[in-house]
Structure formats: structure tokens, C-alpha cells
C-alpha atoms as a PDB file:
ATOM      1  CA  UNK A   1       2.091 -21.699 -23.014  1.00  0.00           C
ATOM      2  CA  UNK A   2      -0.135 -22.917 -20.108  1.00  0.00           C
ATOM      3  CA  UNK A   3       3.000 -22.300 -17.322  1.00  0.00           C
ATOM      4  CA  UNK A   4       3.722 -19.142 -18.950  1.00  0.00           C
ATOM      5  CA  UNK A   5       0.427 -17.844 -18.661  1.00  0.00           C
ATOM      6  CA  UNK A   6       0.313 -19.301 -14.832  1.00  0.00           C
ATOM      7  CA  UNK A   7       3.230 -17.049 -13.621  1.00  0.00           C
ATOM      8  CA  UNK A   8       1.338 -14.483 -15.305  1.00  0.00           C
ATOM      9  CA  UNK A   9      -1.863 -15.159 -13.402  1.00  0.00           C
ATOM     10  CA  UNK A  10       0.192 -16.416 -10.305  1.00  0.00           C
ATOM     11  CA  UNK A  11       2.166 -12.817  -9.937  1.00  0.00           C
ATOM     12  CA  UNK A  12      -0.526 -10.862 -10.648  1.00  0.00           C
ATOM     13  CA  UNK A  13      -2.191 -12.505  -7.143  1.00  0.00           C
ATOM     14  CA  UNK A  14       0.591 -11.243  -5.153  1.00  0.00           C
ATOM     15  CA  UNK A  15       0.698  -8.102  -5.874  1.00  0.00           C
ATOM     16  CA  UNK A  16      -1.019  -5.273  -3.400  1.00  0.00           C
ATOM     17  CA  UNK A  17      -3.382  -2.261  -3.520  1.00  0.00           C
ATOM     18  CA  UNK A  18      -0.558  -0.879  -1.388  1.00  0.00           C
ATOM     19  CA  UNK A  19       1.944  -1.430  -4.326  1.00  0.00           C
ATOM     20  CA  UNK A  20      -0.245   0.807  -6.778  1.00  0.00           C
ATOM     21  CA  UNK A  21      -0.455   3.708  -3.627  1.00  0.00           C
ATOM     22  CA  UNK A  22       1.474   6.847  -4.908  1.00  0.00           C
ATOM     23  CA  UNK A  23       4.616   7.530  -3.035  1.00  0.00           C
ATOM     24  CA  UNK A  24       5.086   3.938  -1.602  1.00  0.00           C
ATOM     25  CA  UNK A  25       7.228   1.710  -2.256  1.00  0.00           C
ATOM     26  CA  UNK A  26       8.458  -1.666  -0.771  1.00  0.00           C
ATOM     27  CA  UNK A  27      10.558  -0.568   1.778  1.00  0.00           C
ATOM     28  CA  UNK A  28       7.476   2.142   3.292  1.00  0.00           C
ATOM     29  CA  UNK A  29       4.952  -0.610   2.418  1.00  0.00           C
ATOM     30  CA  UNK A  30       6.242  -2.783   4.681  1.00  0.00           C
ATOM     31  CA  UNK A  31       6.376  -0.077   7.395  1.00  0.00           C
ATOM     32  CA  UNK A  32       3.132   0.630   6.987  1.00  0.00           C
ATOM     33  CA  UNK A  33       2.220  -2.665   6.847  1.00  0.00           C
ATOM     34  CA  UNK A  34       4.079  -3.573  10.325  1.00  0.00           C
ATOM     35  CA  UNK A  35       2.613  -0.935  12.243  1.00  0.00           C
ATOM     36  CA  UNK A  36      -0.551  -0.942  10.811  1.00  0.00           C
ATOM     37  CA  UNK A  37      -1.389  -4.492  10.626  1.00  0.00           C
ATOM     38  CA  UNK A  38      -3.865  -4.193   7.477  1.00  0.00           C
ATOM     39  CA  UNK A  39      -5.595  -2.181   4.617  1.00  0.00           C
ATOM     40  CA  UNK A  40      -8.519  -1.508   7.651  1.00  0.00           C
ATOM     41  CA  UNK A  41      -6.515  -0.082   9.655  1.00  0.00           C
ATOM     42  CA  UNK A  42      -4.702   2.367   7.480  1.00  0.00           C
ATOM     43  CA  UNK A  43      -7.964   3.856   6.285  1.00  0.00           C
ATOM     44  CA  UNK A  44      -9.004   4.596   9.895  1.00  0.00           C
ATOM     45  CA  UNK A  45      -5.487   5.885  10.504  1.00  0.00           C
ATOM     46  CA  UNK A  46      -5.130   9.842  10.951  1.00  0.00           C
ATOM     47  CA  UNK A  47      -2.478  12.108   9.090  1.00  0.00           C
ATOM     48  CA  UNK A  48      -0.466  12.842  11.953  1.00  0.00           C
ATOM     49  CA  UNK A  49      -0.037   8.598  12.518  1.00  0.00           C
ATOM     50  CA  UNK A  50       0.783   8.073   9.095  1.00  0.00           C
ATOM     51  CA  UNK A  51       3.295  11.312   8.956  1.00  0.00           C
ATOM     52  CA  UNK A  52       5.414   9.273  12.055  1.00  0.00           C
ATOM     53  CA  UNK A  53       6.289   6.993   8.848  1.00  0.00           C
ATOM     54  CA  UNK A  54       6.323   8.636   5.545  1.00  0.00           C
ATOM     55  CA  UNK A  55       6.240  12.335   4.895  1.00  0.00           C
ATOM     56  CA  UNK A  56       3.521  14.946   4.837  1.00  0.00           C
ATOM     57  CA  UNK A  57       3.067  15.522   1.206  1.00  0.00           C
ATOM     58  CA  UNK A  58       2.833  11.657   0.465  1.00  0.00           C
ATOM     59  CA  UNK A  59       0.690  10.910   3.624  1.00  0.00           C
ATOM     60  CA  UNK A  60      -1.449  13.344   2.078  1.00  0.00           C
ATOM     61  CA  UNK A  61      -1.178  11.411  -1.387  1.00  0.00           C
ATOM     62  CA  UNK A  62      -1.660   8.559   0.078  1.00  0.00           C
ATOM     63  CA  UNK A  63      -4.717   8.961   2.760  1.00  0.00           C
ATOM     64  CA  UNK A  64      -6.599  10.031  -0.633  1.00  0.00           C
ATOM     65  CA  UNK A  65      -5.782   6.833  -2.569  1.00  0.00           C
ATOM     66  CA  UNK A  66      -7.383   5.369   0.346  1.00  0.00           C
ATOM     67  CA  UNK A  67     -10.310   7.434   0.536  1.00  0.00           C
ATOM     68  CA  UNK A  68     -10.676   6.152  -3.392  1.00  0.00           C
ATOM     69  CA  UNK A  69     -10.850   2.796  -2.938  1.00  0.00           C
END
């Protein structure tokens, strides 16, 4: 019971705001990620950088999940 419930715990430490972001997944996550650097910097990014990875409608999405957090 007590290593079950440590995965548990232990997975849900991993896991990203970026992972909950509508309209990215893993593979644009990790774009964003490598270009970007951090969760700072994508907040202060504009619409037109974030379009030159994913497109319009879900840079849209996305800059307000940001703007939510």
C-alpha cells in the first residue's frame, strides 16, 4: 500500500502545467519548452512567436491558459 501510493504521489510531481495546456501535447511541449526555456518566458511571449511553433487557433488557446494561471 505505502509504494503504491508513492508512485501515485511520485507521478503526480512530474507532471506539468504545460501538460494540462489545451492543444499541447508532448511532442509541442517540448518545442515550446526548447525555445522558450521556461513557464516565464512563454507568458511574456507574443502570438506571432508562439504561431512560429504551433498554430494560430491553439496559440490563441493556449496564450489564454496562460493568462489564467
Amino acid at each position: 500500500a505505502i509504494s503504491y501510493h508513492r508512485n501515485i504521489r511520485g507521478k503526480g510531481m512530474l507532471a506539468s502545467v504545460l501538460d494540462m495546456a489545451p492543444g499541447i501535447g508532448e511532442v509541442r511541449r517540448k518545442e515550446l519548452l526548447k525555445k522558450f526555456g521556461s513557464l516565464k518566458k512563454l507568458k511574456e511571449a507574443t502570438l506571432e512567436e508562439l504561431e512560429t511553433i504551433i498554430p494560430h487557433d491553439t496559440a490563441t488557446k493556449f496564450m489564454e491558459y496562460l493568462k489564467n494561471l
